[in-house]
Protein backbone atom coordinates (compact mmCIF):
# COMPACT_ATOMS: atom_id res chain seq x y z
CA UNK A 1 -95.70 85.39 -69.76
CA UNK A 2 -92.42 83.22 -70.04
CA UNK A 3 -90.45 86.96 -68.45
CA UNK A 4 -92.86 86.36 -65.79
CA UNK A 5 -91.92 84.01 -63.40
CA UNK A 6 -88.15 85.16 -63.81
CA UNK A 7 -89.02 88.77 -63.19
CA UNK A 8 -91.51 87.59 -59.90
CA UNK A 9 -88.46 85.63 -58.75
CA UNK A 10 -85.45 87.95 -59.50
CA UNK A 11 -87.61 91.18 -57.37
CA UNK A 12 -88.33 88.58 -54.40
CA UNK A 13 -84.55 88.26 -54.51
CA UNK A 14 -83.70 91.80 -54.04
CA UNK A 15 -85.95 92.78 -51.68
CA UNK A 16 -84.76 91.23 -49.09
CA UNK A 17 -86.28 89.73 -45.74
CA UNK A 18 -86.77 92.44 -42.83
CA UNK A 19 -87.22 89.10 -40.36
CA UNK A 20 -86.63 85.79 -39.86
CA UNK A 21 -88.47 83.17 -38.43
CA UNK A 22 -87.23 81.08 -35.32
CA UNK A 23 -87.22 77.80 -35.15
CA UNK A 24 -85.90 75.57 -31.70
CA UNK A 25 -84.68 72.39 -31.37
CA UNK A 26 -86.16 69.69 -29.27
CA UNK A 27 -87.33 70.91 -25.76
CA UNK A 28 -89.70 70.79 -23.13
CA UNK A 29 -92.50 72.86 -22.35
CA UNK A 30 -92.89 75.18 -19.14
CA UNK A 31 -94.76 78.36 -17.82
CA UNK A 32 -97.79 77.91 -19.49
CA UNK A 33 -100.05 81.03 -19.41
CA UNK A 34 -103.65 81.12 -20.94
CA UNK A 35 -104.76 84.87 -21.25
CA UNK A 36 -108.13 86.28 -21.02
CA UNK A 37 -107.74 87.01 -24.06
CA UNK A 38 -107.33 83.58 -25.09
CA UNK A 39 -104.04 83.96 -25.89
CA UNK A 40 -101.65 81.37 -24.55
CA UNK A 41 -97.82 81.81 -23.71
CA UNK A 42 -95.29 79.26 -22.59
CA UNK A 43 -91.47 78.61 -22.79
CA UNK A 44 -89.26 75.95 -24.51
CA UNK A 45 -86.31 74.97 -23.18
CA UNK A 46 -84.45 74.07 -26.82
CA UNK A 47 -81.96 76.31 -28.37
CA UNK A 48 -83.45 78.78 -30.64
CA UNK A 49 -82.35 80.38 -33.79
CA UNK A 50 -82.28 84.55 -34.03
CA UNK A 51 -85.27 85.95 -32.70
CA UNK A 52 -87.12 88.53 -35.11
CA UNK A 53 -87.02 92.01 -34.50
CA UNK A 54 -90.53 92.42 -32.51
CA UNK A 55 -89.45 89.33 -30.46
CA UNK A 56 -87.80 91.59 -27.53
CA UNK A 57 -89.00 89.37 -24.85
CA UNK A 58 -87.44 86.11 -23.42
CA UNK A 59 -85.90 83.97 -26.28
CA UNK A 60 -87.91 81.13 -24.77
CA UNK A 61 -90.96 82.47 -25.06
CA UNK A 62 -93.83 81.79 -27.26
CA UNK A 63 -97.61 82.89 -27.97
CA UNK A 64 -100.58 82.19 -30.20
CA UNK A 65 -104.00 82.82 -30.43
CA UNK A 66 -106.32 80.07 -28.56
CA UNK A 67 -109.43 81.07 -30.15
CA UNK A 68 -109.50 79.61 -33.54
CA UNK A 69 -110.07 76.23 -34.62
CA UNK A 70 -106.62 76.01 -35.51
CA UNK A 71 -105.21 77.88 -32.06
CA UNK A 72 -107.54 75.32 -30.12
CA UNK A 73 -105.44 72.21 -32.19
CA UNK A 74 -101.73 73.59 -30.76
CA UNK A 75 -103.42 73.95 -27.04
CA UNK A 76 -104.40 70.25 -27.24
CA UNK A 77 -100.73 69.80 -28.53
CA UNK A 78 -98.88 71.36 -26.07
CA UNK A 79 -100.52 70.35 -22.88
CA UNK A 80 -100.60 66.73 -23.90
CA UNK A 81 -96.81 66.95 -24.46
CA UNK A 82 -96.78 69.50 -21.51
CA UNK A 83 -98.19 66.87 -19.21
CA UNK A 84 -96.33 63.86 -20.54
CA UNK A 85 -92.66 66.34 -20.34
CA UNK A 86 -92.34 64.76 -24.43
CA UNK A 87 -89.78 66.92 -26.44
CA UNK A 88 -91.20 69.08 -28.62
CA UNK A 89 -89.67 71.35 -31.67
CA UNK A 90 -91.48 74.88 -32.74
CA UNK A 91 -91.30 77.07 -35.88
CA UNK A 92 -92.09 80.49 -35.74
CA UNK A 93 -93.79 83.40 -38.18
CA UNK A 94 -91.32 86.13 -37.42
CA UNK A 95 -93.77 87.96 -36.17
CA UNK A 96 -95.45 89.36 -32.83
CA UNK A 97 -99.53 90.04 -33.62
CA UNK A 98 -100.76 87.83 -30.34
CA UNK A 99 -97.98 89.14 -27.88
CA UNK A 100 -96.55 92.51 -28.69
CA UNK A 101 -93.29 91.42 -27.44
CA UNK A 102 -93.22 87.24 -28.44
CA UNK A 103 -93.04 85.83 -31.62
CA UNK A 104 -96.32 84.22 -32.71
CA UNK A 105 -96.24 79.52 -33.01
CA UNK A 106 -96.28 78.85 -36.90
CA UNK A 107 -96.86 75.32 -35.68
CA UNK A 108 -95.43 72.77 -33.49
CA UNK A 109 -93.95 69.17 -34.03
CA UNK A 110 -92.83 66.24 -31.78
CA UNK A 111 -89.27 65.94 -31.58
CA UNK A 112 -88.50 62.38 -30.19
């Protein structure tokens, strides 16, 4: 048990990461889009960090999935700060399952 956790760590080491996720600094939202689907995409103007591979796209762009409890929280998010222009900063997932092309909102967080 004690080779364990050193073994566990040492093979997450080596594997190595296939993508990164984004994250932007402080910016503003614009081009909001709310799918049929219920997906929602919008832009932030903030500089972003490396997009991840599936995230072909505009590097401003952004997606998630309005649907679920959680989705229905970052809607309520963004067009409050949408509507009051308030700086906002995003991580991502480094991945694209709501928008083929965009990576997917990990969450969201005011940035003033």
């Amino acid at each position: 048990m004690k080779l364990l956790k050193p073994m566990l760590f040492a093979s997450l080491l080596l594997s190595g990461v296939a993508a990164h996720a984004s994250d932007t600094g402080a910016g503003t939202v614009h081009n909001v889009y709310i799918m049929e689907s219920g997906v929602v995409l919008f832009h932030l103007t903030g500089s972003r960090t490396s997009l991840p591979a599936c995230g072909t796209y505009f590097p401003t762009r952004w997606a998630f999935d309005s649907t679920t409890p959680a989705g229905q929280a970052k809607l309520s998010f963004l067009m409050t700060v949408y509507a009051s222009q308030k700086p906002i900063g995003i991580h991502g997932t480094s991945t694209c399952p709501n928008w083929a092309d965009t990576e997917t909102v990990s969450y969201l967080m005011t940035a003033d």
